[in-house]
N, C-alpha and C. Protein backbone atom coordinates (compact mmCIF):
# COMPACT_ATOMS: atom_id res chain seq x y z
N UNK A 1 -26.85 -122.93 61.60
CA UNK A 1 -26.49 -121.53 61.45
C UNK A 1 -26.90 -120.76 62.70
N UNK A 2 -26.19 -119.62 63.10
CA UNK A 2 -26.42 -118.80 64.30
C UNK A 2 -27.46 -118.26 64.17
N UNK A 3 -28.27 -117.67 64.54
CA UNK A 3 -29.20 -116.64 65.02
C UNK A 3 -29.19 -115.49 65.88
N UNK A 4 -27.98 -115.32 66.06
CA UNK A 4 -27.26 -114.30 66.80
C UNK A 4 -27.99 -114.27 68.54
N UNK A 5 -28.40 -115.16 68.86
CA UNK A 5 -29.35 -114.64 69.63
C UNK A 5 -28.54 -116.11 71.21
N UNK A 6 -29.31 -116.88 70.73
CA UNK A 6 -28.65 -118.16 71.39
C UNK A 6 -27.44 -118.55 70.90
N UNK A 7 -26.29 -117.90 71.26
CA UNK A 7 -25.10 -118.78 70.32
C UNK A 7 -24.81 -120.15 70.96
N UNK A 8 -23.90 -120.52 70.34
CA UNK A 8 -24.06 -121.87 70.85
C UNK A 8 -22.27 -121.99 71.01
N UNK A 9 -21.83 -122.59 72.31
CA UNK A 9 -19.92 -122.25 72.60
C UNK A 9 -19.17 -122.85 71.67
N UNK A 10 -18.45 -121.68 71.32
CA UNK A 10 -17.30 -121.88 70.14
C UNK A 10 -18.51 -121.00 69.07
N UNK A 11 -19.15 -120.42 68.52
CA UNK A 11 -19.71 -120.04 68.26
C UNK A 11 -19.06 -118.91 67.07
N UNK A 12 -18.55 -118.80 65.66
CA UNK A 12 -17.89 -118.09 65.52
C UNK A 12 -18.43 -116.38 64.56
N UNK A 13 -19.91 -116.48 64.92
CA UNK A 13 -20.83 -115.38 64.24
C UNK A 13 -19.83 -113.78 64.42
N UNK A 14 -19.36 -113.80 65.02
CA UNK A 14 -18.76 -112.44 65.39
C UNK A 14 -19.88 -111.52 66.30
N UNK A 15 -21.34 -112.18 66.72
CA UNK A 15 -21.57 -111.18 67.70
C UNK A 15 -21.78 -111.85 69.24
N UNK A 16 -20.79 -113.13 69.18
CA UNK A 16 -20.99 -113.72 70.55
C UNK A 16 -20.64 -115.05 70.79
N UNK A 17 -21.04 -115.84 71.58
CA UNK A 17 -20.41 -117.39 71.66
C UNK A 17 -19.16 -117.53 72.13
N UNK A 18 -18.33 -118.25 72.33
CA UNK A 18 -16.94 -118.48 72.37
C UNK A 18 -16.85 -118.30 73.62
N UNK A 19 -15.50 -117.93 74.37
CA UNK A 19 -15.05 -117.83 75.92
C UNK A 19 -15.08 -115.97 75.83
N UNK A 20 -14.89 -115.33 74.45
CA UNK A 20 -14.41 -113.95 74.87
C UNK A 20 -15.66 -113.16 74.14
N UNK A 21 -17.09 -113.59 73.56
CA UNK A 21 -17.59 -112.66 73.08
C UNK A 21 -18.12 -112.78 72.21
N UNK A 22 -17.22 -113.12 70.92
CA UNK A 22 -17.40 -113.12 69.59
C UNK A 22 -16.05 -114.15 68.90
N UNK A 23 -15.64 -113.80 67.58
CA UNK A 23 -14.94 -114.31 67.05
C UNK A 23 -14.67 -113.69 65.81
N UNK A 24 -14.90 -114.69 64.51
CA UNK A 24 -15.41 -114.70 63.79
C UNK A 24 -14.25 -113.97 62.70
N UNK A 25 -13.68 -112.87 63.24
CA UNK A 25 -13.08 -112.20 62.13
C UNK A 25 -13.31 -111.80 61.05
N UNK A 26 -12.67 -111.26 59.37
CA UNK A 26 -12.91 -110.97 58.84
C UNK A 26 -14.29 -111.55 57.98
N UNK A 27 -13.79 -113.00 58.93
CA UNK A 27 -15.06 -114.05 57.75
C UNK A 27 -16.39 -113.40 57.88
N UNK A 28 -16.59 -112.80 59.05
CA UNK A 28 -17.96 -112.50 59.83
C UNK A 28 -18.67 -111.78 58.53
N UNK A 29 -17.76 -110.72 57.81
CA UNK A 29 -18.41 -109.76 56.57
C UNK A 29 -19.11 -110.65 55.71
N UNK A 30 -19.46 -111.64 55.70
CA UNK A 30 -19.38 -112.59 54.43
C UNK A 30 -21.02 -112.60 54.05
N UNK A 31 -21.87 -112.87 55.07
CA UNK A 31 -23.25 -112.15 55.05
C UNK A 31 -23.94 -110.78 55.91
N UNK A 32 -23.64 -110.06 54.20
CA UNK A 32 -23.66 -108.48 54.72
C UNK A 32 -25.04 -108.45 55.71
N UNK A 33 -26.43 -108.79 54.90
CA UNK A 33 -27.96 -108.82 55.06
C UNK A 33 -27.74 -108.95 56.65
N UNK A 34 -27.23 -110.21 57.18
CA UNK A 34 -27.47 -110.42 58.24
C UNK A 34 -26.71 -109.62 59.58
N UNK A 35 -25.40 -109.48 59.33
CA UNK A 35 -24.97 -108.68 60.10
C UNK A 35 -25.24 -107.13 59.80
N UNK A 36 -25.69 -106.36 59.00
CA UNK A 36 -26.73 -105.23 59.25
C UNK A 36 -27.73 -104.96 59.90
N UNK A 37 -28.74 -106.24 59.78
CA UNK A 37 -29.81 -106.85 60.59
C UNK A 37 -29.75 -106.70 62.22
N UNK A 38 -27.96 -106.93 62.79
CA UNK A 38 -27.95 -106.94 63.80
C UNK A 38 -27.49 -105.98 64.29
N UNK A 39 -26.89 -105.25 63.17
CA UNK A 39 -26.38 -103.65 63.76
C UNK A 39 -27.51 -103.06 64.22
N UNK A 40 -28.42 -103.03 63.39
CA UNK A 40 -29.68 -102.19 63.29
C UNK A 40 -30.54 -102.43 64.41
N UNK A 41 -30.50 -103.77 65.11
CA UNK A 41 -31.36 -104.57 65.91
C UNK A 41 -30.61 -103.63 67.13
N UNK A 42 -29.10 -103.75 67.40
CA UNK A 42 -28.60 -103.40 68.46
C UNK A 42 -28.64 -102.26 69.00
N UNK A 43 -28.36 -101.26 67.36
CA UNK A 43 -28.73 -99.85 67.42
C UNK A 43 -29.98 -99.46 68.37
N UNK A 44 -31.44 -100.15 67.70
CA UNK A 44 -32.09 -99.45 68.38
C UNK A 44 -32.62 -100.15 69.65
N UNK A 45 -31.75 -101.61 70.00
CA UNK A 45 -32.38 -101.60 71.27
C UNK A 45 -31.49 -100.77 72.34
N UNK A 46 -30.21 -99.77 71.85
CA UNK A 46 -29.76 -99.06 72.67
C UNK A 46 -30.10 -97.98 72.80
N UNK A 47 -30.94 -97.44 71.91
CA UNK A 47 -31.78 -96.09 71.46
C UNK A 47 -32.78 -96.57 72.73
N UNK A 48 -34.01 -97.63 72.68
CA UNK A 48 -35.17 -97.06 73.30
C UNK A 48 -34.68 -97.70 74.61
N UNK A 49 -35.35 -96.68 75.76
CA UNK A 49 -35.12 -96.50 76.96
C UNK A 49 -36.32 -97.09 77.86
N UNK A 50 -36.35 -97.85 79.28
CA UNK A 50 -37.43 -98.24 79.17
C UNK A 50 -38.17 -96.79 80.21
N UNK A 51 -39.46 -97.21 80.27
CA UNK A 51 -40.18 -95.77 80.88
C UNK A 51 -39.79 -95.73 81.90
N UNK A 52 -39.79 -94.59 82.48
CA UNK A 52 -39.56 -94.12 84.17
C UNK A 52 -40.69 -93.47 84.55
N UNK A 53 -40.32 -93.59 85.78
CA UNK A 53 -41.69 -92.63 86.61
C UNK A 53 -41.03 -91.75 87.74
N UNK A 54 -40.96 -91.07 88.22
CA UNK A 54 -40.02 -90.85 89.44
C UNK A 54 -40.40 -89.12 89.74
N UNK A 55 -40.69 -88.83 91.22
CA UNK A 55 -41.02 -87.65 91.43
C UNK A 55 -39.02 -86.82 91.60
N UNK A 56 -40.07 -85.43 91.05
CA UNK A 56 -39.01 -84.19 90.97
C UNK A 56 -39.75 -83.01 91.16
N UNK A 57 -38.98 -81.72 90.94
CA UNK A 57 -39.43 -80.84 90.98
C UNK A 57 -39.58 -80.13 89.48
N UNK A 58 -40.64 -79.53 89.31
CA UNK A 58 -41.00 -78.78 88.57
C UNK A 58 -40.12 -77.41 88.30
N UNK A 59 -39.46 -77.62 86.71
CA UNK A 59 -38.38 -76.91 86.63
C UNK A 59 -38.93 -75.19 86.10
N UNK A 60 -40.41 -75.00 86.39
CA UNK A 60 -40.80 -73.76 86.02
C UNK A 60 -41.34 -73.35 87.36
N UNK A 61 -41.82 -74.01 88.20
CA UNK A 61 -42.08 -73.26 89.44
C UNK A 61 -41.76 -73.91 90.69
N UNK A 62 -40.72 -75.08 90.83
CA UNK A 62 -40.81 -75.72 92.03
C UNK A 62 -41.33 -76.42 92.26
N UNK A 63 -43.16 -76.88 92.38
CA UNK A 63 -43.75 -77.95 92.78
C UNK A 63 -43.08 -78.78 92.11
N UNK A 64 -43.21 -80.01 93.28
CA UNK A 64 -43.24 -81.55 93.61
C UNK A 64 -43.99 -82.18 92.33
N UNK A 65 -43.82 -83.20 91.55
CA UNK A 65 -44.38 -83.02 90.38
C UNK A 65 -43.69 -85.01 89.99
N UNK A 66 -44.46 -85.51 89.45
CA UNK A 66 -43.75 -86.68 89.03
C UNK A 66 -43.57 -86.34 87.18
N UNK A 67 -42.36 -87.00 86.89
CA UNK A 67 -41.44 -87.14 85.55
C UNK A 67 -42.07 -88.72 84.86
N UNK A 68 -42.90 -88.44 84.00
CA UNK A 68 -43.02 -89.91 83.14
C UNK A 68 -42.99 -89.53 81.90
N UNK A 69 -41.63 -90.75 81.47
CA UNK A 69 -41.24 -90.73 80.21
C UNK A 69 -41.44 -92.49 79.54
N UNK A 70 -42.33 -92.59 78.64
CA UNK A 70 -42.70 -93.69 78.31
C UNK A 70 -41.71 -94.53 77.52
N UNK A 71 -40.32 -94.68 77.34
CA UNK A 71 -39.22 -94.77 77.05
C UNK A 71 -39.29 -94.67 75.27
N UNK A 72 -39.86 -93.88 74.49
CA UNK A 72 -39.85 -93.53 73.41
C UNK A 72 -39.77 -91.83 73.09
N UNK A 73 -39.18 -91.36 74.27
CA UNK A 73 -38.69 -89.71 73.70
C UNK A 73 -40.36 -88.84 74.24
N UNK A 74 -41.10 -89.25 74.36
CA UNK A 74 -42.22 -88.73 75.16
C UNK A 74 -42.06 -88.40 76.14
N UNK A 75 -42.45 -86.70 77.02
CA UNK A 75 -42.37 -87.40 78.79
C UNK A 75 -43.27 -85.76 78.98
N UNK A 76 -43.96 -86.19 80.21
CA UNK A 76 -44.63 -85.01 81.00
C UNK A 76 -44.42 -85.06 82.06
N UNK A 77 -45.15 -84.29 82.70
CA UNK A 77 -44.74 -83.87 84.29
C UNK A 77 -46.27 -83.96 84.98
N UNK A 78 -46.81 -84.64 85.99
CA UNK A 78 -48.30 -84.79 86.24
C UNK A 78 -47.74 -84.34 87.84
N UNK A 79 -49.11 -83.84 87.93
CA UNK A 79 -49.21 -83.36 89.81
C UNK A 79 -49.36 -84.54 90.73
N UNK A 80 -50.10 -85.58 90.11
CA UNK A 80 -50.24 -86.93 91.31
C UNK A 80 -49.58 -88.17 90.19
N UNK A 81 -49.68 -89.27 90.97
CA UNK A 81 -50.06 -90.53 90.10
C UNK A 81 -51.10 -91.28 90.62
N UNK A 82 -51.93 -91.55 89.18
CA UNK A 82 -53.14 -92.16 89.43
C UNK A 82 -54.03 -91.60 88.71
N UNK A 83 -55.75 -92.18 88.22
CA UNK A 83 -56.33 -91.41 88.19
C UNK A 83 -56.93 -90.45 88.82
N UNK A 84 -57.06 -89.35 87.86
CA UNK A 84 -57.42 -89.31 86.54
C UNK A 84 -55.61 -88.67 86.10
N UNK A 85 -55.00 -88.67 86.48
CA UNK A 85 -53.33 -88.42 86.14
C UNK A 85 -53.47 -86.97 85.26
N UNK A 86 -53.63 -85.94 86.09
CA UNK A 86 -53.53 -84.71 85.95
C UNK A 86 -52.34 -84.16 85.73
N UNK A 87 -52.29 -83.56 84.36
CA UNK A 87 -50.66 -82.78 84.04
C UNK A 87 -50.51 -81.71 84.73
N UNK A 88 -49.44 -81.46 84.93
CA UNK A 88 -48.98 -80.28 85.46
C UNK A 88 -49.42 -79.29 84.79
N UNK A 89 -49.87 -78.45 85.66
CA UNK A 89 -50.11 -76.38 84.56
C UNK A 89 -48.98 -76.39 83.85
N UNK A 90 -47.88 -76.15 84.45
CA UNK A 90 -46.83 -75.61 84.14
C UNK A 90 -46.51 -76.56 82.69
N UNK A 91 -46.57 -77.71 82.38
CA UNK A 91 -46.46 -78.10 81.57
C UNK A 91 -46.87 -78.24 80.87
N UNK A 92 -48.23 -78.29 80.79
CA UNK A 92 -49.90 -77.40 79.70
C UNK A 92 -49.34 -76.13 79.30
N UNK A 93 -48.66 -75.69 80.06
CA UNK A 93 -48.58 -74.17 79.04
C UNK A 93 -47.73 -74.08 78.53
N UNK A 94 -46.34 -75.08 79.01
CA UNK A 94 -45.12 -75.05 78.30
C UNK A 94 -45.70 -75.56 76.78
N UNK A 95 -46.21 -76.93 76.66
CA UNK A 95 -46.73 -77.17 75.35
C UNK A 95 -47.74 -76.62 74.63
N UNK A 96 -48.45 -75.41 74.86
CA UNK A 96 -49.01 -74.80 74.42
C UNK A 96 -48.39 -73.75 73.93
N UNK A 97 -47.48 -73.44 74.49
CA UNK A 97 -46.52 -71.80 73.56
C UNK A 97 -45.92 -72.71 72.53
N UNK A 98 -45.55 -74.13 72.87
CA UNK A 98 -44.93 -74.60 71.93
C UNK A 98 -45.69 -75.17 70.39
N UNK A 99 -46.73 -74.88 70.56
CA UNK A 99 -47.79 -75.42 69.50
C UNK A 99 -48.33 -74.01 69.14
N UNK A 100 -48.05 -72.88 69.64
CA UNK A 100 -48.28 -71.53 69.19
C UNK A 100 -47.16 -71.02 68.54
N UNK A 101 -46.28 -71.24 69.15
CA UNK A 101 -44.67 -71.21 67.84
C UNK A 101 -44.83 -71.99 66.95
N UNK A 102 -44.59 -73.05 66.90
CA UNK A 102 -44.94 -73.91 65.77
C UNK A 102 -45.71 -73.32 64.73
N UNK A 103 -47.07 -72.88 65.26
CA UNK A 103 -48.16 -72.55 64.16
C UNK A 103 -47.45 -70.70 63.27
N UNK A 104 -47.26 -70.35 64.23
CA UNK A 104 -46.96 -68.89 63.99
C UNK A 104 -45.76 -68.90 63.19
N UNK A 105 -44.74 -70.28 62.89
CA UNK A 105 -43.63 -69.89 62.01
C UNK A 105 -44.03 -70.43 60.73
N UNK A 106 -43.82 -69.21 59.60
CA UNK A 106 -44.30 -69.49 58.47
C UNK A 106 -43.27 -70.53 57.92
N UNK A 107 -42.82 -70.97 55.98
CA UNK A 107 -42.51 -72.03 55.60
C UNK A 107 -41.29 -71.25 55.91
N UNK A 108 -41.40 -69.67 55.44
CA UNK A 108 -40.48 -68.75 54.40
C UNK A 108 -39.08 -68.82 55.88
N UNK A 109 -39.34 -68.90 57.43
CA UNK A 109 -38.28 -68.64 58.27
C UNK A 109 -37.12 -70.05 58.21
N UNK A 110 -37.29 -70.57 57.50
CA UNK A 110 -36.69 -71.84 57.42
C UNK A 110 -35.30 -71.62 56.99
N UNK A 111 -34.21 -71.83 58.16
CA UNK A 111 -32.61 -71.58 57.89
C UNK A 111 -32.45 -72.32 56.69
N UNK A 112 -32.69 -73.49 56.30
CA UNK A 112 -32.55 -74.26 54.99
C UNK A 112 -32.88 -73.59 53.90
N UNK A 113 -33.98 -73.21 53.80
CA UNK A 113 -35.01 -72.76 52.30
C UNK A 113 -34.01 -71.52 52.34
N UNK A 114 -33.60 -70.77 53.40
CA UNK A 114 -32.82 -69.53 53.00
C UNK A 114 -31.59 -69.31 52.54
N UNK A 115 -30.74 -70.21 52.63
CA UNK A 115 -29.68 -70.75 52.01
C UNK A 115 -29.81 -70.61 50.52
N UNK A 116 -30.92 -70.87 49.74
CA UNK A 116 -31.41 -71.01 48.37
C UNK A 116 -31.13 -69.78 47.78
N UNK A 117 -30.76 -69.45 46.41
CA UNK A 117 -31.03 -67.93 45.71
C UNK A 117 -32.45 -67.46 46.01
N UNK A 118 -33.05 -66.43 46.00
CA UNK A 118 -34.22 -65.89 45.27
C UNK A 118 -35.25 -66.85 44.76
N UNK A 119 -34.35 -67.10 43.43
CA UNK A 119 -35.92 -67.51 42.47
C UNK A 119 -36.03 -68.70 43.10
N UNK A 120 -34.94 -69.96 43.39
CA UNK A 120 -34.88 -71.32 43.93
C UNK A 120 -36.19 -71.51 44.81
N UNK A 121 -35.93 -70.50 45.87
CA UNK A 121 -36.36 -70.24 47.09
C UNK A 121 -37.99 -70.46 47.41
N UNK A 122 -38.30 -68.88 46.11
CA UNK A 122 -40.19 -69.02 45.98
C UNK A 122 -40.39 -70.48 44.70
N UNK A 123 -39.30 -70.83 44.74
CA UNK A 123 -40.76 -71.44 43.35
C UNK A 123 -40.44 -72.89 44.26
N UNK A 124 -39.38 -72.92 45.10
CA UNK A 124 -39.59 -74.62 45.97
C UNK A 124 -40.32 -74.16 46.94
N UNK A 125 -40.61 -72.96 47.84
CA UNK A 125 -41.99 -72.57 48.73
C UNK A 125 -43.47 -72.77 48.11
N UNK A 126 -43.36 -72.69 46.68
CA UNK A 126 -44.49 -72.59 46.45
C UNK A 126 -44.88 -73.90 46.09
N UNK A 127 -43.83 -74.60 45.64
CA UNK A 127 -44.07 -75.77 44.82
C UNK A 127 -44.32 -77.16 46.30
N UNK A 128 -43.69 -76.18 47.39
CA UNK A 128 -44.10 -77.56 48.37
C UNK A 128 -45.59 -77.01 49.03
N UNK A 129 -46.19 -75.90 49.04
CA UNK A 129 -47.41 -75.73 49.56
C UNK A 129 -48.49 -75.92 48.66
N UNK A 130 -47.95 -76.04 47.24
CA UNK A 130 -49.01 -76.80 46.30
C UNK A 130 -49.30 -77.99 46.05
N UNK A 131 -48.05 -78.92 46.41
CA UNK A 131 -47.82 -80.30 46.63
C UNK A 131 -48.63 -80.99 47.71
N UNK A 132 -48.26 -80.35 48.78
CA UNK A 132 -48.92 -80.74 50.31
C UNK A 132 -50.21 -80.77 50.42
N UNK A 133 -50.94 -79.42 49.84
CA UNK A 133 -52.53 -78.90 49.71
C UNK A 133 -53.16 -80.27 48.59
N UNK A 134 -52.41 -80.52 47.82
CA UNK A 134 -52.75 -81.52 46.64
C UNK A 134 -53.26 -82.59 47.30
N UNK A 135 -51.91 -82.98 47.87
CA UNK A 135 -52.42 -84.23 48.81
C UNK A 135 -52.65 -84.57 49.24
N UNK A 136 -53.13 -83.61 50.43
CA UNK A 136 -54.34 -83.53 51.68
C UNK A 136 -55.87 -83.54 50.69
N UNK A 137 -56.22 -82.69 50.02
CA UNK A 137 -57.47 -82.53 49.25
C UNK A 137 -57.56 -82.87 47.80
N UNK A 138 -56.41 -83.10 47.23
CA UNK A 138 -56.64 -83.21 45.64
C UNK A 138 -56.82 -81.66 44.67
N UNK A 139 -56.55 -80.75 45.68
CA UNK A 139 -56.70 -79.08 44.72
C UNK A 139 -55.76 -78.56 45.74
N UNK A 140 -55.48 -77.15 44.99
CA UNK A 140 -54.97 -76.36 45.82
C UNK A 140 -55.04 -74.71 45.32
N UNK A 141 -56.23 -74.50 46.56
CA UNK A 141 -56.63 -73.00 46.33
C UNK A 141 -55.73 -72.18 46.59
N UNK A 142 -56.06 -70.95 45.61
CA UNK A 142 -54.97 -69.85 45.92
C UNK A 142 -55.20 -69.47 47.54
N UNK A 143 -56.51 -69.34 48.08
CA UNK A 143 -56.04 -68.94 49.62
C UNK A 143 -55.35 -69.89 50.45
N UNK A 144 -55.55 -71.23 50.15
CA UNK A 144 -54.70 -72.46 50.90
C UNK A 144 -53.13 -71.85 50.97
N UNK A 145 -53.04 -72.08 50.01
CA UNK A 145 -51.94 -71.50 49.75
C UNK A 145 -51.04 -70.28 50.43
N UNK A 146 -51.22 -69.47 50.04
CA UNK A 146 -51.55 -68.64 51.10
C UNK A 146 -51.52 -68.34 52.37
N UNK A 147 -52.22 -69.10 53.27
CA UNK A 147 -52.12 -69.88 54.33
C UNK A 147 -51.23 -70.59 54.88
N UNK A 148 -50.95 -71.51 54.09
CA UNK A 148 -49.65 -72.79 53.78
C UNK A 148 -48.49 -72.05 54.29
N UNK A 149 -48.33 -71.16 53.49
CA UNK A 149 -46.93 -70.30 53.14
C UNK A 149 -47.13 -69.11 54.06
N UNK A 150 -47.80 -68.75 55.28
CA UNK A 150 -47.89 -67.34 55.93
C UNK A 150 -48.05 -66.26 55.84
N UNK A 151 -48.70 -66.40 54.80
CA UNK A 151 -49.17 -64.65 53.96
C UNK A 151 -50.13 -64.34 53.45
N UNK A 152 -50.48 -63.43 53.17
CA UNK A 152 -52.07 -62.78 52.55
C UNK A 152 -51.99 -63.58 51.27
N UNK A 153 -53.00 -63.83 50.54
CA UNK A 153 -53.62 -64.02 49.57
C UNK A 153 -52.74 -62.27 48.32
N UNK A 154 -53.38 -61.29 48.67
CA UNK A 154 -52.58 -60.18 47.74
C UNK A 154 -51.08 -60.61 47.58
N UNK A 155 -50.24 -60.94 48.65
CA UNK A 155 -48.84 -61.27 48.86
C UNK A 155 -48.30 -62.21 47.93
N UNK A 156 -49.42 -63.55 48.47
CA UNK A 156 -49.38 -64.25 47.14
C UNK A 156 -49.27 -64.18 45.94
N UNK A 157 -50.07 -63.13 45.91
CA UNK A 157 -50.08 -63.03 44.01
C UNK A 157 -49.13 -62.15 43.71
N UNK A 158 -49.11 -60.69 44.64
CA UNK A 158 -47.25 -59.83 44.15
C UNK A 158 -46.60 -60.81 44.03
N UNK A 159 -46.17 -61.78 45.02
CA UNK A 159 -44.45 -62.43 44.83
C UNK A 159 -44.27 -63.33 44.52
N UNK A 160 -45.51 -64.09 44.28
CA UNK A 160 -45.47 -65.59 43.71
C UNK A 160 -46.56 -66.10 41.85
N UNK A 161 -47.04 -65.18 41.41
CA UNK A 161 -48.05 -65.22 40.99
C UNK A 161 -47.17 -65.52 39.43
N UNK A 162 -46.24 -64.89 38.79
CA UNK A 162 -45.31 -65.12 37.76
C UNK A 162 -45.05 -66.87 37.80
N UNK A 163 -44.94 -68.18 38.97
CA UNK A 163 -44.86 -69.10 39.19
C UNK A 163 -46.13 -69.86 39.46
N UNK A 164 -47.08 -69.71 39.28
CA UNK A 164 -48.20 -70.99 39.07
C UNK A 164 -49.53 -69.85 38.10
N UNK A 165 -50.35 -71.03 37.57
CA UNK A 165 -51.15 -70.41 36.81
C UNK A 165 -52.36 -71.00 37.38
N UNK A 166 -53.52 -70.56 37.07
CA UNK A 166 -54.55 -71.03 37.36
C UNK A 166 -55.39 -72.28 37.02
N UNK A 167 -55.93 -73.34 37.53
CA UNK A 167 -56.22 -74.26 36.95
C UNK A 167 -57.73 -74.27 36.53
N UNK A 168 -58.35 -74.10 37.32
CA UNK A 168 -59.65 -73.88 37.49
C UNK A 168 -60.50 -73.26 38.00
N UNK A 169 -61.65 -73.37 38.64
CA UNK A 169 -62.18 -72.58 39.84
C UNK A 169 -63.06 -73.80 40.77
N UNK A 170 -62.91 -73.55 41.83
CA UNK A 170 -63.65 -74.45 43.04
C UNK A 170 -64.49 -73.56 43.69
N UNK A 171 -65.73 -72.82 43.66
CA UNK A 171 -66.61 -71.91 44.25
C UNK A 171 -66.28 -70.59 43.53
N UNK A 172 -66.25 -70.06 44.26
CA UNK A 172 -65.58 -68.74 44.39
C UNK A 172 -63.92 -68.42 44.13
N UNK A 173 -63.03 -69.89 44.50
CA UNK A 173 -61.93 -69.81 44.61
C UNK A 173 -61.12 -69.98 43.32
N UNK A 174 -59.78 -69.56 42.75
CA UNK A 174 -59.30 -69.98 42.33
C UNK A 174 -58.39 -71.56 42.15
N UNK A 175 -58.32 -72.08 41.36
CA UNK A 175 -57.45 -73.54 41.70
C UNK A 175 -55.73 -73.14 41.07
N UNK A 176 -54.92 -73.21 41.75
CA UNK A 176 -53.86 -73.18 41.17
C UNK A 176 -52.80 -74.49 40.99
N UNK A 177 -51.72 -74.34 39.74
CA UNK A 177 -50.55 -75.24 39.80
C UNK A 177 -49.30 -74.47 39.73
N UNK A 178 -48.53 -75.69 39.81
CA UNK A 178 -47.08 -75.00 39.85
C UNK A 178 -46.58 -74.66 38.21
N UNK A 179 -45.51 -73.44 37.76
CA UNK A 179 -45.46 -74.21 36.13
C UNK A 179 -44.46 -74.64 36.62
N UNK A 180 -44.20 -75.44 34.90
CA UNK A 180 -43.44 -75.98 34.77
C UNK A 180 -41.88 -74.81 33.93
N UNK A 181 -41.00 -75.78 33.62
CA UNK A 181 -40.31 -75.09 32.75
C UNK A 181 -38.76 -73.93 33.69
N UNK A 182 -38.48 -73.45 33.27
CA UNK A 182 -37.39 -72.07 33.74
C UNK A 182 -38.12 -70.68 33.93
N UNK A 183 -38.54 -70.59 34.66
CA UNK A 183 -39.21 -69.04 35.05
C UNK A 183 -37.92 -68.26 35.74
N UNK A 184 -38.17 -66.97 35.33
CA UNK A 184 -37.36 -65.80 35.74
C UNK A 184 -38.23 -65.34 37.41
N UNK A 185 -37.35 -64.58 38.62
CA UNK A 185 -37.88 -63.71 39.17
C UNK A 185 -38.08 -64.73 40.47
């Protein structure tokens, strides 16, 4: 049997062998498992790229700057090569606004979640920042929460508070869940 890998001439797997390539024809469908196997194999050895290194210029201020991309969708911009392989400023700060956006967008700006009616909307916001908090710690405080979702603790309870009840208390804090059931609002 083939192995897709070494064919062997005359070879009729459909991904090779023969004088032109392949073969194989319709018969080739006959083991799905394996020819998926090789879609999938091919797919991603055309996906990953291998790394580069190569000087350019720095597309925020000009400096001379080398480009390394470790051929998995990663890449920075460093001032030398070598140690200690110093990143570029310019690119320290690019990823730093970008980890300050990140943090600063709450669940609620989400083009998806807004698509939803109203009620859909808060009780799957709430129900995924009670989920998440769960499973990081096993509870989920009303200020987590809170937090989670980009808003005061008071906020919380105006617009969301009709949708989870209290479970317990952890210190000082409240413990909340999601309900269950058809809630209005």
């Amino acid at each position: 049997m083939c192995n897709a890998w070494n064919h062997p001439l005359g070879c009729d797997c459909g991904w090779g062998g023969g004088d032109y390539g392949g073969g194989g024809g319709a018969s080739t469908v006959s083991n799905n498992t394996t020819i998926a196997d090789k879609v999938l194999a091919n797919k991603i050895a055309n996906e990953i790229k291998d790394a580069e290194t190569y000087p350019t210029q720095c597309w925020w201020c000009g400096e001379e700057v080398f480009y390394h991309t470790n051929g998995f969708g990663d890449s920075v911009l460093f001032d030398s090569l070598g140690s200690p392989w110093r990143v570029h400023s310019c690119w320290k700060n690019y990823w730093n606004e970008q980890r300050r956006d990140k943090n600063s967008n709450s669940v609620e700006k989400s083009l998806i979640l807004r698509t939803l009616d109203g009620k859909q909307f808060k009780r799957l916001l709430l129900a995924g920042a009670i989920q998440s908090l769960n499973k990081e710690k096993n509870y989920a405080r009303e200020e987590d929460v809170a937090n989670r979702l980009g808003i005061s603790l008071e906020e919380l309870r105006s617009r969301y508070s009709h949708l989870y009840y209290y479970s317990g208390n952890l210190g000082n804090s409240n413990l909340i869940r999601i309900k269950l059931g058809n809630i209005n609002g």
